[in-house]
Protein backbone atom coordinates (compact mmCIF):
# COMPACT_ATOMS: atom_id res chain seq x y z
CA UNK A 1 -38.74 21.55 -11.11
CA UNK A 2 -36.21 19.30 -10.76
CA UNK A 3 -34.48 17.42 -8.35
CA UNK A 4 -30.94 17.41 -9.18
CA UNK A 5 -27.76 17.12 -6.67
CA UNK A 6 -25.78 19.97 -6.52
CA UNK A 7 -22.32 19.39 -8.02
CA UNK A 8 -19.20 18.99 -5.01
CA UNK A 9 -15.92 21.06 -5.87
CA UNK A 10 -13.13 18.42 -4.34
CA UNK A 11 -9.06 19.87 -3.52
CA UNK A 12 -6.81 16.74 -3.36
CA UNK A 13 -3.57 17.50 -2.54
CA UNK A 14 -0.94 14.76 -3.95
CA UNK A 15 2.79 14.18 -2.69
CA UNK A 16 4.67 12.68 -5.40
CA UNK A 17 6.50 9.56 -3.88
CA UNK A 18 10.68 10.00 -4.60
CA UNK A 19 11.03 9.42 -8.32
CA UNK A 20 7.58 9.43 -9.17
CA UNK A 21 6.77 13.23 -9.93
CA UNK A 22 6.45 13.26 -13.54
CA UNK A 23 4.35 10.50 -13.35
CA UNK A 24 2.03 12.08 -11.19
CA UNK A 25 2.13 15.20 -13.21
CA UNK A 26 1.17 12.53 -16.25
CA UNK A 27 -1.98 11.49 -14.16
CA UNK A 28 -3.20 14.43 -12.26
CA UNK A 29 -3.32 15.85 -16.54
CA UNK A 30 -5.51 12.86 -17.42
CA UNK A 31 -7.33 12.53 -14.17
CA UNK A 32 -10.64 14.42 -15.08
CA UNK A 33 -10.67 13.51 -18.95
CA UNK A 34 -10.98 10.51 -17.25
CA UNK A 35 -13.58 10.73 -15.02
CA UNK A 36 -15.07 12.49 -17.38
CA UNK A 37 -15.44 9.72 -19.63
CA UNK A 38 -17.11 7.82 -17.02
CA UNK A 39 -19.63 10.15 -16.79
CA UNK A 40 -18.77 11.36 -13.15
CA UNK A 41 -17.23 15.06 -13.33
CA UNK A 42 -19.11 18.52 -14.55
CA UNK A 43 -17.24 20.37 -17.56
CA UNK A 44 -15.93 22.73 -15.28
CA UNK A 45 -11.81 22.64 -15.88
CA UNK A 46 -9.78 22.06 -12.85
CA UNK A 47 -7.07 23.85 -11.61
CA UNK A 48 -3.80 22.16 -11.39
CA UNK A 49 -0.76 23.67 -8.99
CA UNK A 50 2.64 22.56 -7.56
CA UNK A 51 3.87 23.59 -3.78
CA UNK A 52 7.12 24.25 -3.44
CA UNK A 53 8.03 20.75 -2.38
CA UNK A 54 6.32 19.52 -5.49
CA UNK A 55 3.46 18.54 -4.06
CA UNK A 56 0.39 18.97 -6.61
CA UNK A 57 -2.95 19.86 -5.86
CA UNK A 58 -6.16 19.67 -8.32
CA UNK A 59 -9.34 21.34 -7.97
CA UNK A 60 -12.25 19.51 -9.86
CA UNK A 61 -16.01 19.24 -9.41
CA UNK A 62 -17.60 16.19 -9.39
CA UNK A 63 -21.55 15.90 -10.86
CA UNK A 64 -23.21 15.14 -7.51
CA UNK A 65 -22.43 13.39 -4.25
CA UNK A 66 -23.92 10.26 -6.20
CA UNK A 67 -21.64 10.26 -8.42
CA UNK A 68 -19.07 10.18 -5.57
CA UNK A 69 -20.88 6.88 -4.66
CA UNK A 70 -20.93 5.76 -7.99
CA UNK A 71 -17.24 6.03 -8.19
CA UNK A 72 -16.63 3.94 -5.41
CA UNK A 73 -17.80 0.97 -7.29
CA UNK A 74 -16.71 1.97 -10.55
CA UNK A 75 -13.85 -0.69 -11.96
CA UNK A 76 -12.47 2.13 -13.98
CA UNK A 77 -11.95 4.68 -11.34
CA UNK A 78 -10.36 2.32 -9.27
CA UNK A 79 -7.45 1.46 -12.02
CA UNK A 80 -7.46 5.35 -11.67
CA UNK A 81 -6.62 5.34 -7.74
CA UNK A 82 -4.10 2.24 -7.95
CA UNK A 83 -2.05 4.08 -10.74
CA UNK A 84 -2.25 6.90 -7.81
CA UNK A 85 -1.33 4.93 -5.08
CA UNK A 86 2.22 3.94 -7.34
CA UNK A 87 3.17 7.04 -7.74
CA UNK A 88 1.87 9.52 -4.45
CA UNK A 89 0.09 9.73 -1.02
CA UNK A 90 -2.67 12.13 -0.21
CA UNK A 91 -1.99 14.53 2.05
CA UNK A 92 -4.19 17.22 3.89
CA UNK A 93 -3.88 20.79 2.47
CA UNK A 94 -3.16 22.20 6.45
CA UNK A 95 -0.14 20.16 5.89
CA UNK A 96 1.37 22.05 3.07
CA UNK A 97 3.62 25.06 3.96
CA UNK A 98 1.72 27.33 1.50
CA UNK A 99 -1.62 26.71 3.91
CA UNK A 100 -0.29 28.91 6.51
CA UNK A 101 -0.36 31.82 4.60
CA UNK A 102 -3.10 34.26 3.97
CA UNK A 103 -2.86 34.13 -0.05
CA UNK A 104 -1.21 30.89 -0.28
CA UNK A 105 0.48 30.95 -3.51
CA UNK A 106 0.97 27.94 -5.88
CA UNK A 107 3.01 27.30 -9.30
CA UNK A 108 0.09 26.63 -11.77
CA UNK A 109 0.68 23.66 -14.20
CA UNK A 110 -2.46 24.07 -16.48
């Protein structure tokens, strides 16, 4: 038996600052390869959608509330959150129009 952490399914909801959307769009794409490389995401695919103020939200599952930790002190996630903070704030999904709906419905972009 082991004694493995569950994996934690993360939604991040990103407002693109004016300008700045394709670049999010560009880095939201890349985001879980990347974490990926550094060892801190399960294969699970995310899911990748657009509000209709362009606001784009990814679903992704990260390998265990360690590795949550782990990214906190990891050099190459945090080149990951500064080319973030360039291009977008986080917001809180109950802030998004689509949230107020029963079936919120998104524009998927993967």
């Amino acid at each position: 038996m082991t004694n493995q952490q569950p994996a934690n399914l993360v939604i991040v909801a990103y407002k693109p600052k004016p300008g700045k959307s394709q670049e999010l769009k560009t880095l939201v794409t890349n985001h879980v390869p990347n974490l990926d490389k550094l060892g801190l995401v399960t294969q699970r695919q995310p899911i990748i959608v657009e509000t209709a103020d362009g606001t784009i939200i990814e679903v992704f599952e990260w390998l265990s509330a360690d590795a949550i930790q782990q990214a906190h002190s990891n050099p190459g996630v945090h080149e990951i959150w500064t080319a973030f903070a360039e291009v977008c704030d986080y917001v809180p999904l109950n802030t998004l129009a689509e949230a107020a709906d029963v079936f919120a419905t998104f524009t998927p972009l993967n």
